[in-house]
N, C-alpha and C. Protein backbone atom coordinates (compact mmCIF):
# COMPACT_ATOMS: atom_id res chain seq x y z
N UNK A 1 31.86 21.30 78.92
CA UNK A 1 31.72 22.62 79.47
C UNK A 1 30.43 23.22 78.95
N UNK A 2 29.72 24.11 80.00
CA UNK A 2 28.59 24.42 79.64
C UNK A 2 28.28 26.15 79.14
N UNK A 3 28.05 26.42 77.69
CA UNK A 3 27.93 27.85 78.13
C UNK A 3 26.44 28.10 78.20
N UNK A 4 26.47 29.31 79.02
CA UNK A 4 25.56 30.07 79.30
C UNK A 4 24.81 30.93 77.91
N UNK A 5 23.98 30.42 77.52
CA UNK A 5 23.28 31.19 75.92
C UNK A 5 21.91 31.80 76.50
N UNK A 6 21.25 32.67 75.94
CA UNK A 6 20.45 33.22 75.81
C UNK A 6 19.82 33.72 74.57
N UNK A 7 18.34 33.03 74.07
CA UNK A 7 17.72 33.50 72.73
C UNK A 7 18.43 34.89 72.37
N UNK A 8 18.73 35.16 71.32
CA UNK A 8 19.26 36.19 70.50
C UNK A 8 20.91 36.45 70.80
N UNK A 9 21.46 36.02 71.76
CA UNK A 9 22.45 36.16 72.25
C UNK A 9 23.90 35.66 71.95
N UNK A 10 24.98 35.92 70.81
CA UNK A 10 25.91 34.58 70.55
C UNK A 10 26.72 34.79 71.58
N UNK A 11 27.02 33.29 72.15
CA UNK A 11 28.23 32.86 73.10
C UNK A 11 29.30 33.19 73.05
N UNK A 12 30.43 34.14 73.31
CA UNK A 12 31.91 34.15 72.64
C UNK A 12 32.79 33.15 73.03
N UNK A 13 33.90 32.79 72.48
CA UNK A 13 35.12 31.69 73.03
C UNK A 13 35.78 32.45 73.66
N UNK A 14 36.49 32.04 74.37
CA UNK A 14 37.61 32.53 75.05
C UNK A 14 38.46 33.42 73.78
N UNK A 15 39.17 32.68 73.10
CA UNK A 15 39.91 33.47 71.84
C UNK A 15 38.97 34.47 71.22
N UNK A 16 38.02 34.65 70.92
CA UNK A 16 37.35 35.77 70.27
C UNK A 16 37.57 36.54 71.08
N UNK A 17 36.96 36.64 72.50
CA UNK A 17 36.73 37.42 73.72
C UNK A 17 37.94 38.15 73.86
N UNK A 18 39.10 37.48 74.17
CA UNK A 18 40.62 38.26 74.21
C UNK A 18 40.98 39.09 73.29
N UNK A 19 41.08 38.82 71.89
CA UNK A 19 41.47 39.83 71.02
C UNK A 19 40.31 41.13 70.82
N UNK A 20 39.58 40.98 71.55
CA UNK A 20 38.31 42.58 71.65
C UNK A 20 39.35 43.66 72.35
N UNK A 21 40.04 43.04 73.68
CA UNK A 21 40.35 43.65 74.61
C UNK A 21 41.34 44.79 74.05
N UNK A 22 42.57 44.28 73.25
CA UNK A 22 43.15 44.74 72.74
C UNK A 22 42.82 46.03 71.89
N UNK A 23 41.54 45.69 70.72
CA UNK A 23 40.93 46.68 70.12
C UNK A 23 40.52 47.71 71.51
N UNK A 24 39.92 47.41 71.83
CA UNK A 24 39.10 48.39 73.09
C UNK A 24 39.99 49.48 73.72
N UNK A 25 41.04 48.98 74.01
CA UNK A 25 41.94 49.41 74.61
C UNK A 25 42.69 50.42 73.56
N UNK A 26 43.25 50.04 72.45
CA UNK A 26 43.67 51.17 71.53
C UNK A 26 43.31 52.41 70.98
N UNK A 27 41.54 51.69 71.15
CA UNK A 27 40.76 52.79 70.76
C UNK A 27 40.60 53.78 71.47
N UNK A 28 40.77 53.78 72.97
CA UNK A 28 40.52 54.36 73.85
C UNK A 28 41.86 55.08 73.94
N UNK A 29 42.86 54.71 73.54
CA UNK A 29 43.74 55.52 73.82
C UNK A 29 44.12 56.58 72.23
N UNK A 30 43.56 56.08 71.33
CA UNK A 30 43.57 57.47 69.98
C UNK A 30 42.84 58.09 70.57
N UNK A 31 41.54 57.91 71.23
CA UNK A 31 40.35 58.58 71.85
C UNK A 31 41.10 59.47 72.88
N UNK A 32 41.98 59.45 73.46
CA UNK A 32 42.46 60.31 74.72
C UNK A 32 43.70 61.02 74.03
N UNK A 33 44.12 60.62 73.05
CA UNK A 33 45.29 61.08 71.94
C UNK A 33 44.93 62.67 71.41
N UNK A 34 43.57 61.94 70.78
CA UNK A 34 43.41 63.20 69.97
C UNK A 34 42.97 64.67 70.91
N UNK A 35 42.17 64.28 72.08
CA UNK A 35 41.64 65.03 72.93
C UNK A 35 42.68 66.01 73.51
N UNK A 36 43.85 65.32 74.15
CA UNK A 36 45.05 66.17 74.08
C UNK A 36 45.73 66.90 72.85
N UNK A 37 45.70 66.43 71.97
CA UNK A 37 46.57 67.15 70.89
C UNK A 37 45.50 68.22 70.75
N UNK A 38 44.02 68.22 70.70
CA UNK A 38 43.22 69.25 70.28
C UNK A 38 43.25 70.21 71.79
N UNK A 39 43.52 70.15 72.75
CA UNK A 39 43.97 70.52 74.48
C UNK A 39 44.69 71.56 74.18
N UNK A 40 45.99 70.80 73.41
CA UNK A 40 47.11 71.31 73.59
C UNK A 40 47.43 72.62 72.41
N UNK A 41 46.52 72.26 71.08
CA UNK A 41 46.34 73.10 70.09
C UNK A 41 45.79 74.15 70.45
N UNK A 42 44.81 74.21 70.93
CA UNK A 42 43.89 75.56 71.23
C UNK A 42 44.52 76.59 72.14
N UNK A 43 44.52 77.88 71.32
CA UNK A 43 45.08 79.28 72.17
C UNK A 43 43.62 80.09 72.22
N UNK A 44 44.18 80.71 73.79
CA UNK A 44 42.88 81.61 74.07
C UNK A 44 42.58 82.87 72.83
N UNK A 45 41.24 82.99 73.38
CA UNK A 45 40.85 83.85 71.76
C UNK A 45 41.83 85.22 72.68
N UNK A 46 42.65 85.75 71.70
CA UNK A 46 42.90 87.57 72.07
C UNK A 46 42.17 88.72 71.63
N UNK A 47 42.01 89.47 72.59
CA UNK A 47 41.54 90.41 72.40
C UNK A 47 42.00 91.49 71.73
N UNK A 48 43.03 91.53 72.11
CA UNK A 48 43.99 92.36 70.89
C UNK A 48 45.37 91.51 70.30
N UNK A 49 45.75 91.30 69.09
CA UNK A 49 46.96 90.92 68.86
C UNK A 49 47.72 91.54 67.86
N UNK A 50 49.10 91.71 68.10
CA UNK A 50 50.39 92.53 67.69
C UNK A 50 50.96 91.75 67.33
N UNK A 51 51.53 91.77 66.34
CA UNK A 51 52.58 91.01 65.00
C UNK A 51 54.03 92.06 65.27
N UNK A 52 55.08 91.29 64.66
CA UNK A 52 56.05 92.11 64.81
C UNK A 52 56.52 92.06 63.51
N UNK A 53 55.71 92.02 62.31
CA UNK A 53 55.87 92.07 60.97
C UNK A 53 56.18 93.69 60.48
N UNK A 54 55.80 94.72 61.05
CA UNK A 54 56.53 95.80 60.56
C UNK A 54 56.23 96.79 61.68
N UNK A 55 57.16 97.95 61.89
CA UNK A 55 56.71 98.93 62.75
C UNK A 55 55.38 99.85 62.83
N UNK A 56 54.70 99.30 62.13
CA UNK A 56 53.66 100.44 62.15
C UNK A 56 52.60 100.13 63.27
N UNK A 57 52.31 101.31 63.79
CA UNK A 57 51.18 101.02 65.04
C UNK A 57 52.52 101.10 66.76
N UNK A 58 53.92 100.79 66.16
CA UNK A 58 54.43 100.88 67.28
C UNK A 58 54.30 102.54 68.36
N UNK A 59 54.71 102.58 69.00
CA UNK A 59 54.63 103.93 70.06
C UNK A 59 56.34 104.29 69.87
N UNK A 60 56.94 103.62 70.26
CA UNK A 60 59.07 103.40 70.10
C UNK A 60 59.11 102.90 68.61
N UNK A 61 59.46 103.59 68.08
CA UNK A 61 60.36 103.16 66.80
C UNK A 61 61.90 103.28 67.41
N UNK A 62 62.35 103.86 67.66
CA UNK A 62 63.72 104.57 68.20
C UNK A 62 64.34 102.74 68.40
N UNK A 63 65.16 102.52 67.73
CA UNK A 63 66.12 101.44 67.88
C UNK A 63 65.46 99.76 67.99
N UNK A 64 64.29 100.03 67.25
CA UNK A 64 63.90 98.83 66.95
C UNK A 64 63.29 98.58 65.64
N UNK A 65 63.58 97.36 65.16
CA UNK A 65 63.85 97.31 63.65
C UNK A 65 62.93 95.41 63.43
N UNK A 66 62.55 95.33 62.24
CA UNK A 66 61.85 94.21 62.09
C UNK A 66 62.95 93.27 61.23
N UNK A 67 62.97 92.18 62.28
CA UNK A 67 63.75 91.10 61.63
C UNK A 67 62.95 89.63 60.89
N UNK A 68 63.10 89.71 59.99
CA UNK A 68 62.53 88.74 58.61
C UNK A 68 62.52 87.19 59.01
N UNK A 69 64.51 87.50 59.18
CA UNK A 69 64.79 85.96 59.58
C UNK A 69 64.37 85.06 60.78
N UNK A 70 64.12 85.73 61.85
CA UNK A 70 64.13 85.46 63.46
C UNK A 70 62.81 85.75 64.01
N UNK A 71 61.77 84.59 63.65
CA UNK A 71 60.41 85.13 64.30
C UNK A 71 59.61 83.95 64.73
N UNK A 72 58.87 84.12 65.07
CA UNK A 72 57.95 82.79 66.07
C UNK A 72 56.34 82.57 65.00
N UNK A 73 55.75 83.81 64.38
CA UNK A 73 54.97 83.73 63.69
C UNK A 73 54.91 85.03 62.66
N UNK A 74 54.22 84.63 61.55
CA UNK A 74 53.66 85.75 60.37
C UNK A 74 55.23 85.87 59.78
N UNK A 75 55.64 87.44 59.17
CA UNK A 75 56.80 87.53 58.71
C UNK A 75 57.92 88.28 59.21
N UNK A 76 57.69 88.39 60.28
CA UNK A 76 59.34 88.98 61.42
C UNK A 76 58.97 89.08 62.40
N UNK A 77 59.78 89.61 63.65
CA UNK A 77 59.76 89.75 65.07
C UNK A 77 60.49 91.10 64.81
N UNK A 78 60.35 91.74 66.32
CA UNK A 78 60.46 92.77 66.51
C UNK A 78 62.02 92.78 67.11
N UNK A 79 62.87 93.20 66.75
CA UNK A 79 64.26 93.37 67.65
C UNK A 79 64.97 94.31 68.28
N UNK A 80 65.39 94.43 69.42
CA UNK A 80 65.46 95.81 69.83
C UNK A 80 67.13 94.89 70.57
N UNK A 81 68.48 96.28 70.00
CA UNK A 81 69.43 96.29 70.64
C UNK A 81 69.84 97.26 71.92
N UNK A 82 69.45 96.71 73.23
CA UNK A 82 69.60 98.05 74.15
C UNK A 82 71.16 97.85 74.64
N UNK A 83 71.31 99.04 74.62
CA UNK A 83 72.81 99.73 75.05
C UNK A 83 72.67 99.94 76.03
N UNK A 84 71.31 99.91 76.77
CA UNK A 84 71.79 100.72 77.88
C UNK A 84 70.07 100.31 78.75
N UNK A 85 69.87 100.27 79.95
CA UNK A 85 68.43 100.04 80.53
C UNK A 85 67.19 100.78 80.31
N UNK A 86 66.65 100.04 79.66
CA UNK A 86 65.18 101.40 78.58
C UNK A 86 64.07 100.40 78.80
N UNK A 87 63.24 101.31 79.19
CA UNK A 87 61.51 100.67 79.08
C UNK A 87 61.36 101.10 77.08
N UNK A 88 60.50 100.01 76.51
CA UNK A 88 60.85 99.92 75.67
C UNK A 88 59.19 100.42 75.22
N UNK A 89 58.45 101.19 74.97
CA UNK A 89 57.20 101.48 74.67
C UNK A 89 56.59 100.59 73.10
N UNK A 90 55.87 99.69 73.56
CA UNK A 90 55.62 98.74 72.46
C UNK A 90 54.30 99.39 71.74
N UNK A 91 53.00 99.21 72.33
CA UNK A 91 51.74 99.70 71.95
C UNK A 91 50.87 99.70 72.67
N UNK A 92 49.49 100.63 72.71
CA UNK A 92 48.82 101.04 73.25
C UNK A 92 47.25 100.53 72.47
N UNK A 93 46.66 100.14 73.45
CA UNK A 93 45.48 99.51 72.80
C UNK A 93 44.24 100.83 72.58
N UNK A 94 44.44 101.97 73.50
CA UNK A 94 42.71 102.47 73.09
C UNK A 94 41.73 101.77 74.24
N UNK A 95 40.63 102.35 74.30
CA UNK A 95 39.59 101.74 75.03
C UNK A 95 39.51 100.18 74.32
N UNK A 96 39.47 99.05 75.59
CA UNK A 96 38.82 98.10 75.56
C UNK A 96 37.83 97.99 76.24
N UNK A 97 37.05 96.66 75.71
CA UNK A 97 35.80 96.01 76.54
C UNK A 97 36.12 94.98 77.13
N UNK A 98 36.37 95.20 78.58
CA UNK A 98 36.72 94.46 79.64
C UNK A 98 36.34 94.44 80.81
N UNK A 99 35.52 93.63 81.51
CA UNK A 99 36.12 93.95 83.28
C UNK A 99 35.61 92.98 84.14
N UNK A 100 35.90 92.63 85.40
CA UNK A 100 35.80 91.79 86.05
C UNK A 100 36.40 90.49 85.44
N UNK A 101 37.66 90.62 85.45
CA UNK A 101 38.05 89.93 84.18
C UNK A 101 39.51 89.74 84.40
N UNK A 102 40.19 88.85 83.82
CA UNK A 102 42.21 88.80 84.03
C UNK A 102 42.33 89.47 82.94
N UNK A 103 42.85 90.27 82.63
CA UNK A 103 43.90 91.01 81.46
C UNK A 103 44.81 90.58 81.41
N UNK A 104 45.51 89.76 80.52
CA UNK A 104 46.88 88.99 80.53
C UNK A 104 47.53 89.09 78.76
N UNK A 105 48.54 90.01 79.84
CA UNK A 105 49.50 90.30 78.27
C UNK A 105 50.42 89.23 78.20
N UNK A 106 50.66 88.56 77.01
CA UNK A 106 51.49 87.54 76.52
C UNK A 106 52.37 87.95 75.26
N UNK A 107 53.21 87.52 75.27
CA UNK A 107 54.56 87.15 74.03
C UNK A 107 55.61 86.81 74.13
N UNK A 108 56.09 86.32 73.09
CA UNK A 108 57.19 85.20 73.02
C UNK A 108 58.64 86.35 72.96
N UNK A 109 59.45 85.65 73.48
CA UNK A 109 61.05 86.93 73.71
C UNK A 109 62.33 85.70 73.76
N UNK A 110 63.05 86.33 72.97
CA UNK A 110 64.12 85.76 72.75
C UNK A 110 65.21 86.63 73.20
N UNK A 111 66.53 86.19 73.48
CA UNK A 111 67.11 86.84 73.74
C UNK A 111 68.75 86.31 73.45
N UNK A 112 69.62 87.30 73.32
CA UNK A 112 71.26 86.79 73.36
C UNK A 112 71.94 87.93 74.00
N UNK A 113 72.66 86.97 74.91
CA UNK A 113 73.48 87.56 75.59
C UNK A 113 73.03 89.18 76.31
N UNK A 114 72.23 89.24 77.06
CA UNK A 114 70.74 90.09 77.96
C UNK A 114 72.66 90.28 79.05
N UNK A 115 72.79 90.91 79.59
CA UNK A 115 73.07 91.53 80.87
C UNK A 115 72.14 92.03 81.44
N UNK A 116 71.49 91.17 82.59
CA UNK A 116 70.77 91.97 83.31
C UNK A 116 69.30 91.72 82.74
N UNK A 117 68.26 91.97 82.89
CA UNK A 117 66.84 91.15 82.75
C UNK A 117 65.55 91.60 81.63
N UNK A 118 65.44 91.10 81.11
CA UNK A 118 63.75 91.24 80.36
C UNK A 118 62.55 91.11 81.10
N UNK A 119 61.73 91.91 81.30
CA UNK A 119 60.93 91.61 81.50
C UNK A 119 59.49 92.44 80.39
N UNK A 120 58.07 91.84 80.81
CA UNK A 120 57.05 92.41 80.25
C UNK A 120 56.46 93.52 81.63
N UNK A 121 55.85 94.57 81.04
CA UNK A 121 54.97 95.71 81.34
C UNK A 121 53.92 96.33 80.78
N UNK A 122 52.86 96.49 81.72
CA UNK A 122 51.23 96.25 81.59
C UNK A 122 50.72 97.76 82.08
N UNK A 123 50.31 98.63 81.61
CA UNK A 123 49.91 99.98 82.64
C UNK A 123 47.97 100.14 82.00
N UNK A 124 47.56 100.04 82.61
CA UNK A 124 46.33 100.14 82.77
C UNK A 124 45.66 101.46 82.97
N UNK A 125 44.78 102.11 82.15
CA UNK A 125 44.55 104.10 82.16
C UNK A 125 43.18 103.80 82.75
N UNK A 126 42.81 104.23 84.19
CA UNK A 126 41.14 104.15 84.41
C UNK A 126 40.79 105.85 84.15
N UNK A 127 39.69 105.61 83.84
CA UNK A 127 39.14 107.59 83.82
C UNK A 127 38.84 108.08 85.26
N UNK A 128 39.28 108.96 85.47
CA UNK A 128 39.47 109.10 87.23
C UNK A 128 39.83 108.82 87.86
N UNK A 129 40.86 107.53 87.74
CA UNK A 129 41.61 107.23 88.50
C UNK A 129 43.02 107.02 88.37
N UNK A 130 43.55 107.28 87.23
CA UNK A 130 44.97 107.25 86.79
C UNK A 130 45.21 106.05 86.12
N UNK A 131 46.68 105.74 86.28
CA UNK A 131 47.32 104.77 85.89
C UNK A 131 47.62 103.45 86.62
N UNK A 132 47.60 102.38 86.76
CA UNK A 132 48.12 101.02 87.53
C UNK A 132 48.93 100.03 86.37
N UNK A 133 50.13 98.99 87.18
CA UNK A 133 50.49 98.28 86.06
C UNK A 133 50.54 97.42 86.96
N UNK A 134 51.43 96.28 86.29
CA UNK A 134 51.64 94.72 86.33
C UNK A 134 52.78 94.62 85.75
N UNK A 135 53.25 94.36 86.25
CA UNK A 135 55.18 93.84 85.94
C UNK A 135 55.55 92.76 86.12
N UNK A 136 56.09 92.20 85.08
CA UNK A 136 56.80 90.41 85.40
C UNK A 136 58.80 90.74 85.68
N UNK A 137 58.87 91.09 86.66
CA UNK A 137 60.24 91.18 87.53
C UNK A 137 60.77 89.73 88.04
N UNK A 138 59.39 88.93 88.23
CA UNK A 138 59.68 87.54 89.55
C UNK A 138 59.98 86.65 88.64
N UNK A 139 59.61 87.02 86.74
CA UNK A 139 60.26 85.69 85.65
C UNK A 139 60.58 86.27 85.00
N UNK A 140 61.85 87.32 84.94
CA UNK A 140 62.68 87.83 83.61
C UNK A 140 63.11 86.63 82.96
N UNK A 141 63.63 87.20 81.89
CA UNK A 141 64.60 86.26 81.17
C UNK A 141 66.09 87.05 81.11
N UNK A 142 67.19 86.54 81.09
CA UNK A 142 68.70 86.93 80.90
C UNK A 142 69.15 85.88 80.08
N UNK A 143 70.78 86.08 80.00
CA UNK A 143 71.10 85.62 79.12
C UNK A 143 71.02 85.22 77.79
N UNK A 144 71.34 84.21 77.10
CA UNK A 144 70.83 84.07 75.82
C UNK A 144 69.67 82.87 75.69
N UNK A 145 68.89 83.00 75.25
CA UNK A 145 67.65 82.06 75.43
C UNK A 145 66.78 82.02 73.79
N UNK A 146 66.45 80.58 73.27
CA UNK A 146 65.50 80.95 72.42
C UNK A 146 63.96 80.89 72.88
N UNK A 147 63.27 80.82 71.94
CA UNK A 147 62.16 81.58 72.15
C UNK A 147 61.01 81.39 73.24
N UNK A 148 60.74 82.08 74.14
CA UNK A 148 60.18 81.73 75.39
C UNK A 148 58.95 82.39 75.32
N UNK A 149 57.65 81.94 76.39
CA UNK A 149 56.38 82.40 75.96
C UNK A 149 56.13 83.03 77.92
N UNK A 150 56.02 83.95 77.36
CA UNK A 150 56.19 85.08 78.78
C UNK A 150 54.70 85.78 79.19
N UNK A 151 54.28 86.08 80.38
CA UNK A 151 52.75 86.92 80.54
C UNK A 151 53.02 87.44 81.72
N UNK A 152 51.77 88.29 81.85
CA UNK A 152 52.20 89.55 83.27
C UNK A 152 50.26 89.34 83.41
N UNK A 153 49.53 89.12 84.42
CA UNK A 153 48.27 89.37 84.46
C UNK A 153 47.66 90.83 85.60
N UNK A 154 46.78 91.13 85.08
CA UNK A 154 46.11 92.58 85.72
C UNK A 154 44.70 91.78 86.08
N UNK A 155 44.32 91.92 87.50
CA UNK A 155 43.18 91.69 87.80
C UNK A 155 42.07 92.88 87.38
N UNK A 156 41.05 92.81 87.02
CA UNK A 156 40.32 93.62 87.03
C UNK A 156 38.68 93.07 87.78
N UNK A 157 38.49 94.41 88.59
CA UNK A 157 37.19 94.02 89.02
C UNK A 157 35.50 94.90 88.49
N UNK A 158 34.56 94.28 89.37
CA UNK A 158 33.53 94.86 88.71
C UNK A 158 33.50 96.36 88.63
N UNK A 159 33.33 96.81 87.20
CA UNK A 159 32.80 98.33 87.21
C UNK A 159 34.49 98.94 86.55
N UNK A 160 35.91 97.92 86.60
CA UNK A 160 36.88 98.58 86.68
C UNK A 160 37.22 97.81 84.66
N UNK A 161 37.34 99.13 84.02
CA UNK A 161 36.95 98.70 82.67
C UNK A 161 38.29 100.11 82.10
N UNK A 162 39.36 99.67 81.68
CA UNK A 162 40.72 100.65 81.24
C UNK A 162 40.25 101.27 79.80
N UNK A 163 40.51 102.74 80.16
CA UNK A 163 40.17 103.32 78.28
C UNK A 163 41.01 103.17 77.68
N UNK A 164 42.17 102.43 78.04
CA UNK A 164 44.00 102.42 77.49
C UNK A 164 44.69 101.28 78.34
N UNK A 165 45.17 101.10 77.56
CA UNK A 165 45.91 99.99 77.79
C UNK A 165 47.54 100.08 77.75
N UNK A 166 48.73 100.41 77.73
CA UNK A 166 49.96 100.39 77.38
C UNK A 166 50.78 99.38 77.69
N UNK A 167 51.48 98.40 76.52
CA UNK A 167 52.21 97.01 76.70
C UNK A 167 53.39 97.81 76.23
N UNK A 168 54.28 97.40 77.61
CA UNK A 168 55.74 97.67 77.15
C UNK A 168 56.76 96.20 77.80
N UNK A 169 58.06 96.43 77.39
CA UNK A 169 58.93 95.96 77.42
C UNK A 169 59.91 96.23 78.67
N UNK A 170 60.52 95.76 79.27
CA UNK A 170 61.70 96.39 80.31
C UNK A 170 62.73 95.88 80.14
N UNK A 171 64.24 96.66 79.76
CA UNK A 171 65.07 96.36 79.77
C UNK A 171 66.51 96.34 80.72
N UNK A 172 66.42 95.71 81.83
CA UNK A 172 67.71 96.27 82.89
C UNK A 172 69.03 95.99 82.56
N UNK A 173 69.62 96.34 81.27
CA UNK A 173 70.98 95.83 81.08
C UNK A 173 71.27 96.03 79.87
N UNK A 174 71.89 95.43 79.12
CA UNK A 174 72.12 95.57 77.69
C UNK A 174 72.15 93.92 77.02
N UNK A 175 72.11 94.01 75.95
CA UNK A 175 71.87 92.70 74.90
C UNK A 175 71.01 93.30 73.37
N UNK A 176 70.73 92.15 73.24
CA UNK A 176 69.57 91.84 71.95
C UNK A 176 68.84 91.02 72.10
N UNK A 177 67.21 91.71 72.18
CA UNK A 177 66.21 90.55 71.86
C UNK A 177 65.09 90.81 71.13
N UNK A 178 64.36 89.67 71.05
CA UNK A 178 63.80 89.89 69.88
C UNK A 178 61.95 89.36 70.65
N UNK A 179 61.11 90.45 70.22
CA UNK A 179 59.31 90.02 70.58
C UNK A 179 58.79 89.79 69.87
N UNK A 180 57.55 88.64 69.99
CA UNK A 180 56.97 88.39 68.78
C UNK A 180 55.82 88.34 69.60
N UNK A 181 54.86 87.83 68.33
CA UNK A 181 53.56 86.95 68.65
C UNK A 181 52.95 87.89 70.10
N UNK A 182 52.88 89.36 70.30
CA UNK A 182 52.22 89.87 71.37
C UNK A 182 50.65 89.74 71.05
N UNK A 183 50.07 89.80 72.60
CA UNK A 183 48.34 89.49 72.50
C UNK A 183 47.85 89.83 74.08
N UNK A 184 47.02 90.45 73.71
CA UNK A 184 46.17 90.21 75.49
C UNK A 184 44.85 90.08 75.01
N UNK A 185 44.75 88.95 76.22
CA UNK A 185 43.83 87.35 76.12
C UNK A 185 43.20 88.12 77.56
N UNK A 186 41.54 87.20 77.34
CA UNK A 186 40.82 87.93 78.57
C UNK A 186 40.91 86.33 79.56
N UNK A 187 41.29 86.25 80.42
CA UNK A 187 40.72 85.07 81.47
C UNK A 187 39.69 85.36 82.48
N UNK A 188 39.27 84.09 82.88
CA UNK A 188 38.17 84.59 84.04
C UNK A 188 38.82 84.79 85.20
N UNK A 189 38.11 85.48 86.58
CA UNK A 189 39.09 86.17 87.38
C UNK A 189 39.29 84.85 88.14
């Protein structure tokens, strides 16, 4: 059998040649491994973020209390027992720097035994032009559920830039649940 050589060039065998393939192939797949795990790690930067480590900064104190044991990040979540159907006034950002832009409020909500629905609420303050919101009605959560990662998005266009912001809660029923980890993240439109 004849191989094919070329000055500077070594010939491989068949057996050398095969066990490359194997390497090649593994490598390529830690190579696509890690790319996902680093994919999957990365959260959008927020523009504002809310801890549910103690009440301060809230707007509603009225029947919500910080729980130690039961939280998604830092050192508690926020828990609120409604008796009864209450928009739940969480916090208010103040002028941001935003526009032409997604405004997307996010956080994680747990819940037990919900009659009736959770949802998130977004109200947007323009100067001269009032108020607008964004309501997530079309993905409440009910029942008892652990911890779920929930968002409501506000389009914003050019020139349209909110001096206020207000993230609330909606409650249509009664239960206990619990918010954590709140944030609004800017996306592109």
């Amino acid at each position: 059998m004849r191989r094919n050589t070329r000055p500077g060039c070594r010939a491989l065998d068949r057996k050398e040649g095969s066990d490359m393939k194997p390497r090649v192939i593994q490598m390529a797949a830690a190579v696509l491994a890690a790319a996902l795990m680093n994919a999957c790690s990365r959260q959008e930067p927020a523009i504002k973020r809310f801890s549910g480590d103690s009440l301060n900064g809230l707007i509603q104190v009225s029947g919500i209390q910080v729980d130690n044991r039961t939280k998604v990040e830092g050192k508690g979540s926020l828990k609120i027992n409604l008796t009864e159907p209450s928009v739940i006034r969480l916090y208010e950002t103040g002028d941001i720097d935003i526009e032409e832009a997604t405004l997307v409020y996010q956080a994680k909500i747990r819940t037990e035994e919900i009659q009736g629905r959770i949802y998130l609420e977004m109200w947007c303050h323009f100067e001269d032009k009032g108020e607008f919101f964004s309501r997530g009605p079309d993905s409440p959560i009910g029942g008892s559920n652990n911890w779920a990662s929930v968002e409501i998005p506000f389009y914003l266009k050019a020139g349209e830039n909110p001096d206020n912001v207000k993230l609330n809660v909606v409650g249509e029923g009664t239960g206990i649940f619990w918010v954590d980890d709140i944030r609004l993240v800017k996306r592109p439109l």
